[in-house]
PDB file of N, CA and C in Angstrom:
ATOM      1  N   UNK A   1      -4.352 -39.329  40.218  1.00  0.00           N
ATOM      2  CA  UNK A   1      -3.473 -39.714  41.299  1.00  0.00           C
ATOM      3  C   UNK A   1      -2.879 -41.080  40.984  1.00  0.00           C
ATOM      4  N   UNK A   2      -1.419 -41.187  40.990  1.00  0.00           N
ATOM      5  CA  UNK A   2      -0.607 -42.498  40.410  1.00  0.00           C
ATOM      6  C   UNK A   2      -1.495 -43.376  41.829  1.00  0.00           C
ATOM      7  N   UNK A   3      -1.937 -43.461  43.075  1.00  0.00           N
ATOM      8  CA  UNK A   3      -2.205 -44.508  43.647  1.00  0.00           C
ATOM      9  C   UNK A   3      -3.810 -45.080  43.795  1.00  0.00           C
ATOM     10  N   UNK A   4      -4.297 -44.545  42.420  1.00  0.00           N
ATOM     11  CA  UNK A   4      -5.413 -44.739  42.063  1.00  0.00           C
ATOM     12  C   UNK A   4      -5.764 -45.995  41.637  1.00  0.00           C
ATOM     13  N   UNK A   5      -4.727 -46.676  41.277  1.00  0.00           N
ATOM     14  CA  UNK A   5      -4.866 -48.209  40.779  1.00  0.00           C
ATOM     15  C   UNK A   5      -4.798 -48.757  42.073  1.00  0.00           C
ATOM     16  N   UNK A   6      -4.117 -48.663  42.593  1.00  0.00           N
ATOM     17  CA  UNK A   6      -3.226 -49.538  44.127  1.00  0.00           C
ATOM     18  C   UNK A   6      -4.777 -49.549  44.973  1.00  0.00           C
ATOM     19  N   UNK A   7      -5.482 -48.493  45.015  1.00  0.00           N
ATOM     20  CA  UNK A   7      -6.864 -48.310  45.766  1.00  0.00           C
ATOM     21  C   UNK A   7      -7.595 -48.880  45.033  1.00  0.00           C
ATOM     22  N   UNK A   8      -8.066 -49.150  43.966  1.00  0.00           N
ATOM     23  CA  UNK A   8      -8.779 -49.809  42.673  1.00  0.00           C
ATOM     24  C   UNK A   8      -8.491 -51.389  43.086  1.00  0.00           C
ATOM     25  N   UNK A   9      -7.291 -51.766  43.222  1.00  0.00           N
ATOM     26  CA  UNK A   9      -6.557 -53.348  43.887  1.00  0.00           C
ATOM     27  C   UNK A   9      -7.190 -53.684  44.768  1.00  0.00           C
ATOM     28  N   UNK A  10      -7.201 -52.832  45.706  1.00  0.00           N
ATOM     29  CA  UNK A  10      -7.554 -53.148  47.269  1.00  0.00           C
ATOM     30  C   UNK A  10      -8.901 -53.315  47.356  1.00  0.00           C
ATOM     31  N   UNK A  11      -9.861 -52.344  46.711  1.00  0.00           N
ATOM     32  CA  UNK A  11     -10.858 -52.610  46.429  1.00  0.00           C
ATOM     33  C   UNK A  11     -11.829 -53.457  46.060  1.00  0.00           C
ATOM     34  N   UNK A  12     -10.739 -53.909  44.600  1.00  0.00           N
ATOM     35  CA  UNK A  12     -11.334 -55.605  44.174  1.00  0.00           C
ATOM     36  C   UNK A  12     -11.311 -56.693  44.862  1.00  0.00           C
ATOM     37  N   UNK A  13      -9.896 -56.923  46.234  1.00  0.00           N
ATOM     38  CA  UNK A  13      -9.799 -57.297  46.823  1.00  0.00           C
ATOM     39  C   UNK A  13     -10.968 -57.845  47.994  1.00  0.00           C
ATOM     40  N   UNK A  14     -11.302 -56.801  48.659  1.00  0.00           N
ATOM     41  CA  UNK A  14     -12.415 -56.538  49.434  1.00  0.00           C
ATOM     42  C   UNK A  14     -13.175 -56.908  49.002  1.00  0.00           C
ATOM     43  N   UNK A  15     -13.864 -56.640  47.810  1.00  0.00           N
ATOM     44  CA  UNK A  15     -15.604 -57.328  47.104  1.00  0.00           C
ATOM     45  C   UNK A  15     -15.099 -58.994  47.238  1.00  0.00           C
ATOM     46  N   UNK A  16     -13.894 -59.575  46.663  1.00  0.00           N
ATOM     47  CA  UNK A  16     -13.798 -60.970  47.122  1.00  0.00           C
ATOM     48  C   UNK A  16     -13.580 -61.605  48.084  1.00  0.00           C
ATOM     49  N   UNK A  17     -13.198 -60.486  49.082  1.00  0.00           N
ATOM     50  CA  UNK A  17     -13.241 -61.425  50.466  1.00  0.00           C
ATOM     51  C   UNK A  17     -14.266 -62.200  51.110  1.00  0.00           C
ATOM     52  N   UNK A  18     -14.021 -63.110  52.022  1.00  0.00           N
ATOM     53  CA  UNK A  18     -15.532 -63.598  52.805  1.00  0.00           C
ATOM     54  C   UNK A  18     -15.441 -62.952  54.158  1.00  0.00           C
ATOM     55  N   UNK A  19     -16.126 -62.154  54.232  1.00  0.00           N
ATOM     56  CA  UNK A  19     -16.708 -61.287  55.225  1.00  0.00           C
ATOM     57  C   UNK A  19     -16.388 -62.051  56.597  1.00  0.00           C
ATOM     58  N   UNK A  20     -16.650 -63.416  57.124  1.00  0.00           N
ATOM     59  CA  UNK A  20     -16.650 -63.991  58.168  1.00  0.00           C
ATOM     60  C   UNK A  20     -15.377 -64.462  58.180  1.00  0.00           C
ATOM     61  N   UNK A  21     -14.297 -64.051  57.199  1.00  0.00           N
ATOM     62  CA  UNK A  21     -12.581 -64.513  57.582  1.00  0.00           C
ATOM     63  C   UNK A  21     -11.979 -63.308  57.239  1.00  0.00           C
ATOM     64  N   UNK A  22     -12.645 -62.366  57.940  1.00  0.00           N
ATOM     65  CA  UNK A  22     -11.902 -60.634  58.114  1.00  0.00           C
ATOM     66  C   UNK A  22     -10.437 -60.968  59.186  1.00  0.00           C
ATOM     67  N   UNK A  23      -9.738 -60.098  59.222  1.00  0.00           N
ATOM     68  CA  UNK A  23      -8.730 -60.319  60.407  1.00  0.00           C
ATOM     69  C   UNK A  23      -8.683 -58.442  60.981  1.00  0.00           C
ATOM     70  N   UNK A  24      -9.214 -57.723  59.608  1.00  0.00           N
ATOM     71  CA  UNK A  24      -9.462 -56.305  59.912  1.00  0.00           C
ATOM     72  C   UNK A  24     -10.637 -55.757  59.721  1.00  0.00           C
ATOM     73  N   UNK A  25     -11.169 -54.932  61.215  1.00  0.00           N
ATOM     74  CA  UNK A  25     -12.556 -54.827  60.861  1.00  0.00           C
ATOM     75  C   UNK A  25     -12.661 -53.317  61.575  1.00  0.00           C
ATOM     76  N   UNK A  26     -11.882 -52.658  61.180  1.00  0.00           N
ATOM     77  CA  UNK A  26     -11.510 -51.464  61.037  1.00  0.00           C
ATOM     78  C   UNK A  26     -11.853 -50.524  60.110  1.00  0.00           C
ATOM     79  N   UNK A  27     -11.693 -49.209  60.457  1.00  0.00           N
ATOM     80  CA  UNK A  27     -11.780 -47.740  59.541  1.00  0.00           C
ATOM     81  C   UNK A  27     -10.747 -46.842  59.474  1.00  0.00           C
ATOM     82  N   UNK A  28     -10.364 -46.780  58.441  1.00  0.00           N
ATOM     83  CA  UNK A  28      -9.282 -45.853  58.347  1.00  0.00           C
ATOM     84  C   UNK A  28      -9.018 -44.925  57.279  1.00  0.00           C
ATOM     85  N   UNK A  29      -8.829 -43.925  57.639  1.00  0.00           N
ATOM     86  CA  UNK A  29      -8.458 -42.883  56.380  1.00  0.00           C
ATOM     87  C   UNK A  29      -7.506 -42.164  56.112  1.00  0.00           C
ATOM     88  N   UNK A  30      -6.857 -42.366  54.769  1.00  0.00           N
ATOM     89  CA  UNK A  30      -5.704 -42.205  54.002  1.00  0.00           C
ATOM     90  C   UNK A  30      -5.810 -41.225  53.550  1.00  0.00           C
ATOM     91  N   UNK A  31      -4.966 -39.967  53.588  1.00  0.00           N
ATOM     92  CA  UNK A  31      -5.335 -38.517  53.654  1.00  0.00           C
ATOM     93  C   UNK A  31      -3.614 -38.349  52.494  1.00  0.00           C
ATOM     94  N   UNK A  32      -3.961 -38.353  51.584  1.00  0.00           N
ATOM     95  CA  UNK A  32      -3.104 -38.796  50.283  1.00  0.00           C
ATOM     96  C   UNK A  32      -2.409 -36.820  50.012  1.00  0.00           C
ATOM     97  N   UNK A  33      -1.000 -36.945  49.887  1.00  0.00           N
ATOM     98  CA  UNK A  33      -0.530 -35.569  49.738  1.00  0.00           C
ATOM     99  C   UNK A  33       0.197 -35.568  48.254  1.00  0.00           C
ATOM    100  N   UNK A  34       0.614 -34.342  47.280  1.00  0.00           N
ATOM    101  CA  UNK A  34       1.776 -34.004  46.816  1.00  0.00           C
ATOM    102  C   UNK A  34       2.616 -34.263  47.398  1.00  0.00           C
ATOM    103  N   UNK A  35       3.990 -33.959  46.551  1.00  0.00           N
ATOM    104  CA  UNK A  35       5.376 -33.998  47.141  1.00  0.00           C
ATOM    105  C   UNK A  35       5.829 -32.825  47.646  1.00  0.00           C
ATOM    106  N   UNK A  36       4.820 -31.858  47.605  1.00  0.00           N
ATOM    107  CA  UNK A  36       4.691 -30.626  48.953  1.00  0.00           C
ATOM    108  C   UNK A  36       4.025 -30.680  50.024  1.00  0.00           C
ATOM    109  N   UNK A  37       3.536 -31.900  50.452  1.00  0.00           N
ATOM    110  CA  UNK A  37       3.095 -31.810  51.370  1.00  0.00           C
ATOM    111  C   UNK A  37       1.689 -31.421  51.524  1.00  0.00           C
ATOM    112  N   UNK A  38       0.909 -30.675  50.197  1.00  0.00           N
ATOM    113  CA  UNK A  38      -0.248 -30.467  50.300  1.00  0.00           C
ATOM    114  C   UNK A  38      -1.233 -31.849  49.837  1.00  0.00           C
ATOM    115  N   UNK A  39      -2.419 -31.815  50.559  1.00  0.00           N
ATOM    116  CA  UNK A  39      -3.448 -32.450  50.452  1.00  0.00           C
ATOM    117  C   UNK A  39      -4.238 -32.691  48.929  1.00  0.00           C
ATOM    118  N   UNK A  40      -4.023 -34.272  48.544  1.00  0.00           N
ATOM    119  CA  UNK A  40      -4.676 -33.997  47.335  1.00  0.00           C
ATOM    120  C   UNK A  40      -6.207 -34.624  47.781  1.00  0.00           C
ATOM    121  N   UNK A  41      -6.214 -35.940  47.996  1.00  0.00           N
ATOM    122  CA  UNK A  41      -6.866 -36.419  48.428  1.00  0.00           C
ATOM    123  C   UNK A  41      -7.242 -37.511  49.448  1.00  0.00           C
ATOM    124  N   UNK A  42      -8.753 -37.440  50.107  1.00  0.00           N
ATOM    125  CA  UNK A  42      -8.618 -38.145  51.430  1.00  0.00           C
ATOM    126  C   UNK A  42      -9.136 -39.118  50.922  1.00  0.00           C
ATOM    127  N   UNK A  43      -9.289 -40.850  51.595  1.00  0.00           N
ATOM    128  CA  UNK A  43      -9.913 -41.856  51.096  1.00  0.00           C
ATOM    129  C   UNK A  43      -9.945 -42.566  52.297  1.00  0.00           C
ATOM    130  N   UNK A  44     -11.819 -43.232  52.318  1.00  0.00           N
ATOM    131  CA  UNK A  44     -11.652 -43.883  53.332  1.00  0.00           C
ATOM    132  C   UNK A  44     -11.282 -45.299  53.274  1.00  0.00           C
ATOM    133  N   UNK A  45     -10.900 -45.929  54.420  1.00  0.00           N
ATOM    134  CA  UNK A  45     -10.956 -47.508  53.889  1.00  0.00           C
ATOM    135  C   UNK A  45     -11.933 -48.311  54.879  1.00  0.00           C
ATOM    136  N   UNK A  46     -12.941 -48.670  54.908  1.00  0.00           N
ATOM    137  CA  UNK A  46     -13.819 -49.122  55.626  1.00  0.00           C
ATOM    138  C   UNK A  46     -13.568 -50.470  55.557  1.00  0.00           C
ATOM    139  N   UNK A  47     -12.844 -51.259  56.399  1.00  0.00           N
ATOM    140  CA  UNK A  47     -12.770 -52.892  56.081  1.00  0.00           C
ATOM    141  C   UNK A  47     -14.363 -53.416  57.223  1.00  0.00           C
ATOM    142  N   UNK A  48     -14.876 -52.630  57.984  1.00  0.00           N
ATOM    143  CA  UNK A  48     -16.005 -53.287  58.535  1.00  0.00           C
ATOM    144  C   UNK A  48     -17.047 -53.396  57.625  1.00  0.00           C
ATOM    145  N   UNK A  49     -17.597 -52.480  57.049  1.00  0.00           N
ATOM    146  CA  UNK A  49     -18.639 -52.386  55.665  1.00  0.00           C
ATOM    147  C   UNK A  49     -17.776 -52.983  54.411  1.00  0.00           C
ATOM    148  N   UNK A  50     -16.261 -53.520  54.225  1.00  0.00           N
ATOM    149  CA  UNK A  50     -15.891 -53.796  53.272  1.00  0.00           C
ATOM    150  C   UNK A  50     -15.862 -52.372  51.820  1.00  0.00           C
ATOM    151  N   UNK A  51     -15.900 -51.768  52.249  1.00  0.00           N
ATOM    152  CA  UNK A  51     -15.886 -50.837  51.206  1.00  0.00           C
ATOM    153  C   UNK A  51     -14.976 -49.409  51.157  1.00  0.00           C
ATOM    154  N   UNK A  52     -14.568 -49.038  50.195  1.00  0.00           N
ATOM    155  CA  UNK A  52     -13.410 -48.056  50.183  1.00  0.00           C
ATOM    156  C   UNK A  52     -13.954 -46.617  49.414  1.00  0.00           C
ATOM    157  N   UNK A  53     -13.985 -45.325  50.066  1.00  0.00           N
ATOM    158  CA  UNK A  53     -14.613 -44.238  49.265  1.00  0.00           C
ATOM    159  C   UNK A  53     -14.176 -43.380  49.584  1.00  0.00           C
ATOM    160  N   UNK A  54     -14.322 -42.029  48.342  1.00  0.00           N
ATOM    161  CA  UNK A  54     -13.547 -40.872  48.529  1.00  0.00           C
ATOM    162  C   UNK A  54     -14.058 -40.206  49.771  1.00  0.00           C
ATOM    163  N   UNK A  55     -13.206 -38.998  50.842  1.00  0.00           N
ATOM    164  CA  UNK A  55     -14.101 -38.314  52.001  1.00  0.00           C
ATOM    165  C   UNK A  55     -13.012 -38.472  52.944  1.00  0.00           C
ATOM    166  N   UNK A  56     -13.973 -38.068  53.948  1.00  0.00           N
ATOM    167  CA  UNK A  56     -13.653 -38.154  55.810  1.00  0.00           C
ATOM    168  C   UNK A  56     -14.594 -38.860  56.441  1.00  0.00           C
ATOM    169  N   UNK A  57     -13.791 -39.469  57.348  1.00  0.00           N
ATOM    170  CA  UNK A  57     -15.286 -40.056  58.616  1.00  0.00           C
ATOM    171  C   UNK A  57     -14.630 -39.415  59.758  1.00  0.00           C
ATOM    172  N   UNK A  58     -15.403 -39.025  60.694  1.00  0.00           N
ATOM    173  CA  UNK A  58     -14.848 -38.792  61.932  1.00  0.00           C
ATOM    174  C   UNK A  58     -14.905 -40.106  62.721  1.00  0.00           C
ATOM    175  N   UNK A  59     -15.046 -41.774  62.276  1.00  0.00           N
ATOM    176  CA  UNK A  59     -15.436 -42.507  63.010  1.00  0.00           C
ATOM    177  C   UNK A  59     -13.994 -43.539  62.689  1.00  0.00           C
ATOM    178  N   UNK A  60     -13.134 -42.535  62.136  1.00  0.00           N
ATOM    179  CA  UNK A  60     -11.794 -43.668  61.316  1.00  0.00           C
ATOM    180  C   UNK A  60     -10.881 -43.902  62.888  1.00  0.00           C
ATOM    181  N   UNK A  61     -10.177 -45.311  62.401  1.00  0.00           N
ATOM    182  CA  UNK A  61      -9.778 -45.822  64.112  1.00  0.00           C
ATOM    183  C   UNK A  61      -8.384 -45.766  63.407  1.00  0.00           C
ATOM    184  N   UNK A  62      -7.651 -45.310  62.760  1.00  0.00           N
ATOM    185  CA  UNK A  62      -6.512 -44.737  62.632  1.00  0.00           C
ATOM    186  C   UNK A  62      -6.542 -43.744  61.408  1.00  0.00           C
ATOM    187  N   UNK A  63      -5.794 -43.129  61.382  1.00  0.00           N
ATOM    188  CA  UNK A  63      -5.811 -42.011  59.982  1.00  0.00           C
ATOM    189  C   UNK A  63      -4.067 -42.474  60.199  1.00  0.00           C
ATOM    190  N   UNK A  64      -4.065 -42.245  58.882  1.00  0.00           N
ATOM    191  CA  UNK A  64      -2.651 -42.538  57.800  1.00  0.00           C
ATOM    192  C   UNK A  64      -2.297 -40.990  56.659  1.00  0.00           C
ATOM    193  N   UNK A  65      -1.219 -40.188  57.212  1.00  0.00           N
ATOM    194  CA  UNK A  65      -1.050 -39.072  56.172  1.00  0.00           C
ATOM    195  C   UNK A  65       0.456 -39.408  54.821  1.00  0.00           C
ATOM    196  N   UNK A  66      -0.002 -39.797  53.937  1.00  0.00           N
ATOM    197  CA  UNK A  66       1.220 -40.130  53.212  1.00  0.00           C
ATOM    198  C   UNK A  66       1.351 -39.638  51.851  1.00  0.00           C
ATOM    199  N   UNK A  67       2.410 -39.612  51.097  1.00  0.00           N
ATOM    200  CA  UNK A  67       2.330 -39.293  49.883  1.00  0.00           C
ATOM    201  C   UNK A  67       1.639 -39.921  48.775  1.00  0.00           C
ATOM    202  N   UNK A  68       1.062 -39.440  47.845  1.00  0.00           N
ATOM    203  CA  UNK A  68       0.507 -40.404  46.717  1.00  0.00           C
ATOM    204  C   UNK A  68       1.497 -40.968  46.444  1.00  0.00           C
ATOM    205  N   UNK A  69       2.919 -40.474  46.210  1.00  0.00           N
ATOM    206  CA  UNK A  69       4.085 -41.583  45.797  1.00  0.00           C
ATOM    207  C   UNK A  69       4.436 -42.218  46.450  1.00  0.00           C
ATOM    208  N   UNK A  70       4.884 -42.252  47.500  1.00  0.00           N
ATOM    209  CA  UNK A  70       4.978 -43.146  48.485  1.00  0.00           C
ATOM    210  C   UNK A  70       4.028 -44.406  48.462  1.00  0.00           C
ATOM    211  N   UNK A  71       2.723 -43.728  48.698  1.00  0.00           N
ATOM    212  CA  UNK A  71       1.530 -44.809  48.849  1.00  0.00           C
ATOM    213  C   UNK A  71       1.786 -45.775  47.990  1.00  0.00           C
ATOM    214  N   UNK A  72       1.834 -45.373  46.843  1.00  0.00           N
ATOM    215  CA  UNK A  72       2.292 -45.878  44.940  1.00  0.00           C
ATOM    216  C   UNK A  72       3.415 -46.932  44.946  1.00  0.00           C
ATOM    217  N   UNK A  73       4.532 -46.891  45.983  1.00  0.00           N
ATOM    218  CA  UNK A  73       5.874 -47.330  46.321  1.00  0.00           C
ATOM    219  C   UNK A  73       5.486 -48.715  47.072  1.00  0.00           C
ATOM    220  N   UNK A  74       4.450 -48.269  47.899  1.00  0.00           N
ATOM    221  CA  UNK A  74       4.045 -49.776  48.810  1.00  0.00           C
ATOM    222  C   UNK A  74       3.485 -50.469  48.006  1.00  0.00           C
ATOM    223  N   UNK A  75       2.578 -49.665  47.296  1.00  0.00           N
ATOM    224  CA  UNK A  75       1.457 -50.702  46.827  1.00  0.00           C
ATOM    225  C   UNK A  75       2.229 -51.592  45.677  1.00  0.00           C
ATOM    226  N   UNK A  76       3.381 -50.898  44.909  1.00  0.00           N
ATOM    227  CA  UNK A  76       3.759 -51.535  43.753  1.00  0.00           C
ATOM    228  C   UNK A  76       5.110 -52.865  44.478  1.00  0.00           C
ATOM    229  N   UNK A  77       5.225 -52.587  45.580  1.00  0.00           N
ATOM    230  CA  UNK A  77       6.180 -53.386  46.169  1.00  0.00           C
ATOM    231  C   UNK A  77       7.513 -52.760  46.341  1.00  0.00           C
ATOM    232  N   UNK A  78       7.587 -51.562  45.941  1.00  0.00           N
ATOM    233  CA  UNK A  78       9.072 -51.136  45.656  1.00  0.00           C
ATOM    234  C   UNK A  78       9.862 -50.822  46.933  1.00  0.00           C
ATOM    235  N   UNK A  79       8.479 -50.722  47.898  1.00  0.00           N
ATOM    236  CA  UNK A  79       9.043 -49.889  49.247  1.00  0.00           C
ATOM    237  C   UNK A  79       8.143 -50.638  50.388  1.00  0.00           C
ATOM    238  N   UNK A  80       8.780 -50.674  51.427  1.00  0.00           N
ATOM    239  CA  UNK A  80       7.450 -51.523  52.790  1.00  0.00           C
ATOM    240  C   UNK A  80       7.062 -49.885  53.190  1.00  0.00           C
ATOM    241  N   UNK A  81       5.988 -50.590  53.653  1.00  0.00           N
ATOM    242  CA  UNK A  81       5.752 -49.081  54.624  1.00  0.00           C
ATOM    243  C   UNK A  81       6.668 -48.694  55.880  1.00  0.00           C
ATOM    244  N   UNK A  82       7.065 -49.862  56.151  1.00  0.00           N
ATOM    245  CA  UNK A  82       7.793 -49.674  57.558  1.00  0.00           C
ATOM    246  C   UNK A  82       8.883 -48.745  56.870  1.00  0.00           C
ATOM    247  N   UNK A  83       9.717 -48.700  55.828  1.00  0.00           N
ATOM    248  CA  UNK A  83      10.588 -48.229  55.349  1.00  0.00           C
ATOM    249  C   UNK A  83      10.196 -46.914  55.069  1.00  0.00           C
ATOM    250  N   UNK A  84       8.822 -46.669  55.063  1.00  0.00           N
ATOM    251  CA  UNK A  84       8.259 -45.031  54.286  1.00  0.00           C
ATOM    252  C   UNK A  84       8.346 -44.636  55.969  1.00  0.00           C
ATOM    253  N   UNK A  85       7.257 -45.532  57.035  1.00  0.00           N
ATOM    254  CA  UNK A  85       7.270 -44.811  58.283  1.00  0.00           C
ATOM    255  C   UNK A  85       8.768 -44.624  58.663  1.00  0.00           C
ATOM    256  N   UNK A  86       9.439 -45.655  59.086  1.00  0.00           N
ATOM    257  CA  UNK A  86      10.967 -45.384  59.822  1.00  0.00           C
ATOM    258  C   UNK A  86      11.769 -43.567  59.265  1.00  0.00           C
ATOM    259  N   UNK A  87      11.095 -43.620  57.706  1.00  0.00           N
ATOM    260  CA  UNK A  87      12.237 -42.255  57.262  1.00  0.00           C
ATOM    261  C   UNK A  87      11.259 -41.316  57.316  1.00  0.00           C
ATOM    262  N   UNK A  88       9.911 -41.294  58.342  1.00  0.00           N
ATOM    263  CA  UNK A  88       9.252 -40.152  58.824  1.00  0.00           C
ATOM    264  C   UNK A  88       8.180 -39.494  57.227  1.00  0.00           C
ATOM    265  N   UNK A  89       8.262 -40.708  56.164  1.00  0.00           N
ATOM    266  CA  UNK A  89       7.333 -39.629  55.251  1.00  0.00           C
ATOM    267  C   UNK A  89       5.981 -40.024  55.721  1.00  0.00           C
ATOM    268  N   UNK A  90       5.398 -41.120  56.120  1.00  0.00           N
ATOM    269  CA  UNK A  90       4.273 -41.000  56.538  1.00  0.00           C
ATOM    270  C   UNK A  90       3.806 -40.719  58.263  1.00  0.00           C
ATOM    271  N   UNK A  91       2.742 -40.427  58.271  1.00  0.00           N
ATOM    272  CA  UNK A  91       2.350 -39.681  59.819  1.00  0.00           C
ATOM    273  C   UNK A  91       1.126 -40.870  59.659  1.00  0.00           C
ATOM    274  N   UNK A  92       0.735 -41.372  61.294  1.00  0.00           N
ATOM    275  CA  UNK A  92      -0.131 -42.382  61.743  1.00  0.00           C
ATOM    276  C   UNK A  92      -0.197 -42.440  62.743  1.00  0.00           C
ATOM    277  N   UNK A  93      -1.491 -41.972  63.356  1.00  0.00           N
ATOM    278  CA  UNK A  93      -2.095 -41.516  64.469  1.00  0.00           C
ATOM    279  C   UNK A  93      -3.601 -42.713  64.639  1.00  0.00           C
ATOM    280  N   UNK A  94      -4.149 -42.722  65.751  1.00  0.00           N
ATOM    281  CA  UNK A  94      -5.156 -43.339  66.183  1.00  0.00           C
ATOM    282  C   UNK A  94      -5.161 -44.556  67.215  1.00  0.00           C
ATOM    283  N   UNK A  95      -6.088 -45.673  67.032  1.00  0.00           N
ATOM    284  CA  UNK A  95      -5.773 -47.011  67.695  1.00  0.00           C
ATOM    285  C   UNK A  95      -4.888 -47.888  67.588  1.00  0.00           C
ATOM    286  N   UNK A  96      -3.845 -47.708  68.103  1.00  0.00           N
ATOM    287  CA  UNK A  96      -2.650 -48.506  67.693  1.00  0.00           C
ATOM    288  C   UNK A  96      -2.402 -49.900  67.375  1.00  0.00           C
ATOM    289  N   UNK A  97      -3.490 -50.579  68.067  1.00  0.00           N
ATOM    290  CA  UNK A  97      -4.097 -51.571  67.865  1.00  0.00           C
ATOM    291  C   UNK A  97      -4.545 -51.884  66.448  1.00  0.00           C
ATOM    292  N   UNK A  98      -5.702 -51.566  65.751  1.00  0.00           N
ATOM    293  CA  UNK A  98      -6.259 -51.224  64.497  1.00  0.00           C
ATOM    294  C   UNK A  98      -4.906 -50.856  63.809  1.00  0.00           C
ATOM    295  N   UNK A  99      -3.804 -50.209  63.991  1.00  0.00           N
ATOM    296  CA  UNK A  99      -3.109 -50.006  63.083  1.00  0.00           C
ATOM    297  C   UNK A  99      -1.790 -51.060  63.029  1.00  0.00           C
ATOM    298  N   UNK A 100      -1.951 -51.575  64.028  1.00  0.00           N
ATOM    299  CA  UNK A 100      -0.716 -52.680  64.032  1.00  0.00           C
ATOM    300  C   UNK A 100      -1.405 -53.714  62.705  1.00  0.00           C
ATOM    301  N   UNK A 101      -2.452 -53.876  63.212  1.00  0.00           N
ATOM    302  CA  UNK A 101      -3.429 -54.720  61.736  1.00  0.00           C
ATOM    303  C   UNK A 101      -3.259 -54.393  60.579  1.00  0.00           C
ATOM    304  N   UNK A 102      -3.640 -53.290  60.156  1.00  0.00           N
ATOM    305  CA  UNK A 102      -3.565 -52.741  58.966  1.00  0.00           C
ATOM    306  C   UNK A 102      -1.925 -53.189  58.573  1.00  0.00           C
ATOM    307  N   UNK A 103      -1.207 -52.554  59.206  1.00  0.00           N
ATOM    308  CA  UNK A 103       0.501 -52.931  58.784  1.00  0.00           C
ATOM    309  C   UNK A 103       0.947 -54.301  58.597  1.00  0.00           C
ATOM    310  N   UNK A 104       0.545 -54.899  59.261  1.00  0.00           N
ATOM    311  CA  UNK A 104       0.486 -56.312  59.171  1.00  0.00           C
ATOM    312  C   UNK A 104      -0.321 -56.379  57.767  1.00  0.00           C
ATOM    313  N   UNK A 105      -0.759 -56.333  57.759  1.00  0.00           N
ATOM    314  CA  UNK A 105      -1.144 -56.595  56.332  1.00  0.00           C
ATOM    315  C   UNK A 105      -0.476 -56.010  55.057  1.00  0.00           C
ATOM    316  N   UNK A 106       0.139 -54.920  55.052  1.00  0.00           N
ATOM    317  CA  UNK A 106       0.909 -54.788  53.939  1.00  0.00           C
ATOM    318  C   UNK A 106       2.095 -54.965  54.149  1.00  0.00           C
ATOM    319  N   UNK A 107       2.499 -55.331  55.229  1.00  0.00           N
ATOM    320  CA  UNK A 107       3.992 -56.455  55.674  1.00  0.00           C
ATOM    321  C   UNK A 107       3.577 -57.915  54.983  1.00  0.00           C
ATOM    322  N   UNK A 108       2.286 -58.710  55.090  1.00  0.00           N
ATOM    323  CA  UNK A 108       2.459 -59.486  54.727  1.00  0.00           C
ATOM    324  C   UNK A 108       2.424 -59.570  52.785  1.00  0.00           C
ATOM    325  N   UNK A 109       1.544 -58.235  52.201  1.00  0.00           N
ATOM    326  CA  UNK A 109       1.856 -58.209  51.065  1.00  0.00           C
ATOM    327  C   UNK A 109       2.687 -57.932  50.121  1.00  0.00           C
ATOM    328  N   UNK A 110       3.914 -57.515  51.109  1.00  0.00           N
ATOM    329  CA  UNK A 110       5.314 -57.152  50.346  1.00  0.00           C
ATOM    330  C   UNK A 110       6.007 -57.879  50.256  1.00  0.00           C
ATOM    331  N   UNK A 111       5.571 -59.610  51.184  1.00  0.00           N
ATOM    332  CA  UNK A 111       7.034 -60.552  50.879  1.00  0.00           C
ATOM    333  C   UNK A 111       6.871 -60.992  49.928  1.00  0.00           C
ATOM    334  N   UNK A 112       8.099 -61.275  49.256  1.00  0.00           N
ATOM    335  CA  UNK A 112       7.818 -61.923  48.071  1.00  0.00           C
ATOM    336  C   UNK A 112       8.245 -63.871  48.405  1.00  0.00           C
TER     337      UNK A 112
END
C-alpha cells in the first residue's frame, strides 16, 4: 500500500512525542480503499495509547474511509484533506469533536 510510509511517519512521530503535551487523545480508524472503492486495508490510530495498528476497534471516536491514494496525497503534501473531503472522496463519521482535532492537525502539517 503506497500509504504505508505516510503511516510508518506518523508512527515515528508518536514514539517521540511527550505523552503529557498530547492535544489528541483520541481513536480513530482509517479504513484505506482501492480506486474502486474496495477495502484494502483498515488501520487503527490510537493517539491515547500512542500507538498505530493494523484492525478494527469498535471503541474508534471517528472512523475516516479514504483512498490509499488520496491518503498518499495528504500525507506527501500534494493535497489537504479538506480538499480530498470538500470533493466527497473521503467519508468521516463519528465525534465531531475528536475529528475537528485530528484535521487540525493535518491542516497544520500541510502549511508550508
Amino acid at each position: 500500500m503506497k500509504s504505508d510510509e505516510i503511516i510508518e511517519k506518523i508512527r515515528n512521530k508518536l514514539k517521540e512525542s511527550d505523552p503529557a503535551r498530547r492535544t489528541v487523545v483520541n481513536t480513530f480508524q482509517f479504513n484505506f480503499t482501492d480506486v474502486d472503492g474496495q477495502l484494502i486495508k483498515s488501520v487503527v490510530f490510537d493517539f491515547k495509547a500512542l500507538d498505530i495498528y493494523e484492525g478494527n476497534t469498535a471503541s474508534a471516536d471517528g472512523r475516516v474511509t479514504i483512498s490509499d491514494e488520496d491518503f498518499y496525497l495528504v500525507g506527501t503534501k500534494q493535497k489537504t484533506f479538506d480538499e480530498i473531503i470538500k470533493s466527497e472522496r473521503a467519508q468521516i463519521d463519528g465525534d465531531t469533536e475528536a475529528i475537528s482535532k485530528i484535521m487540525e492537525k493535518f491542516r497544520i502539517n500541510t502549511q508550508n
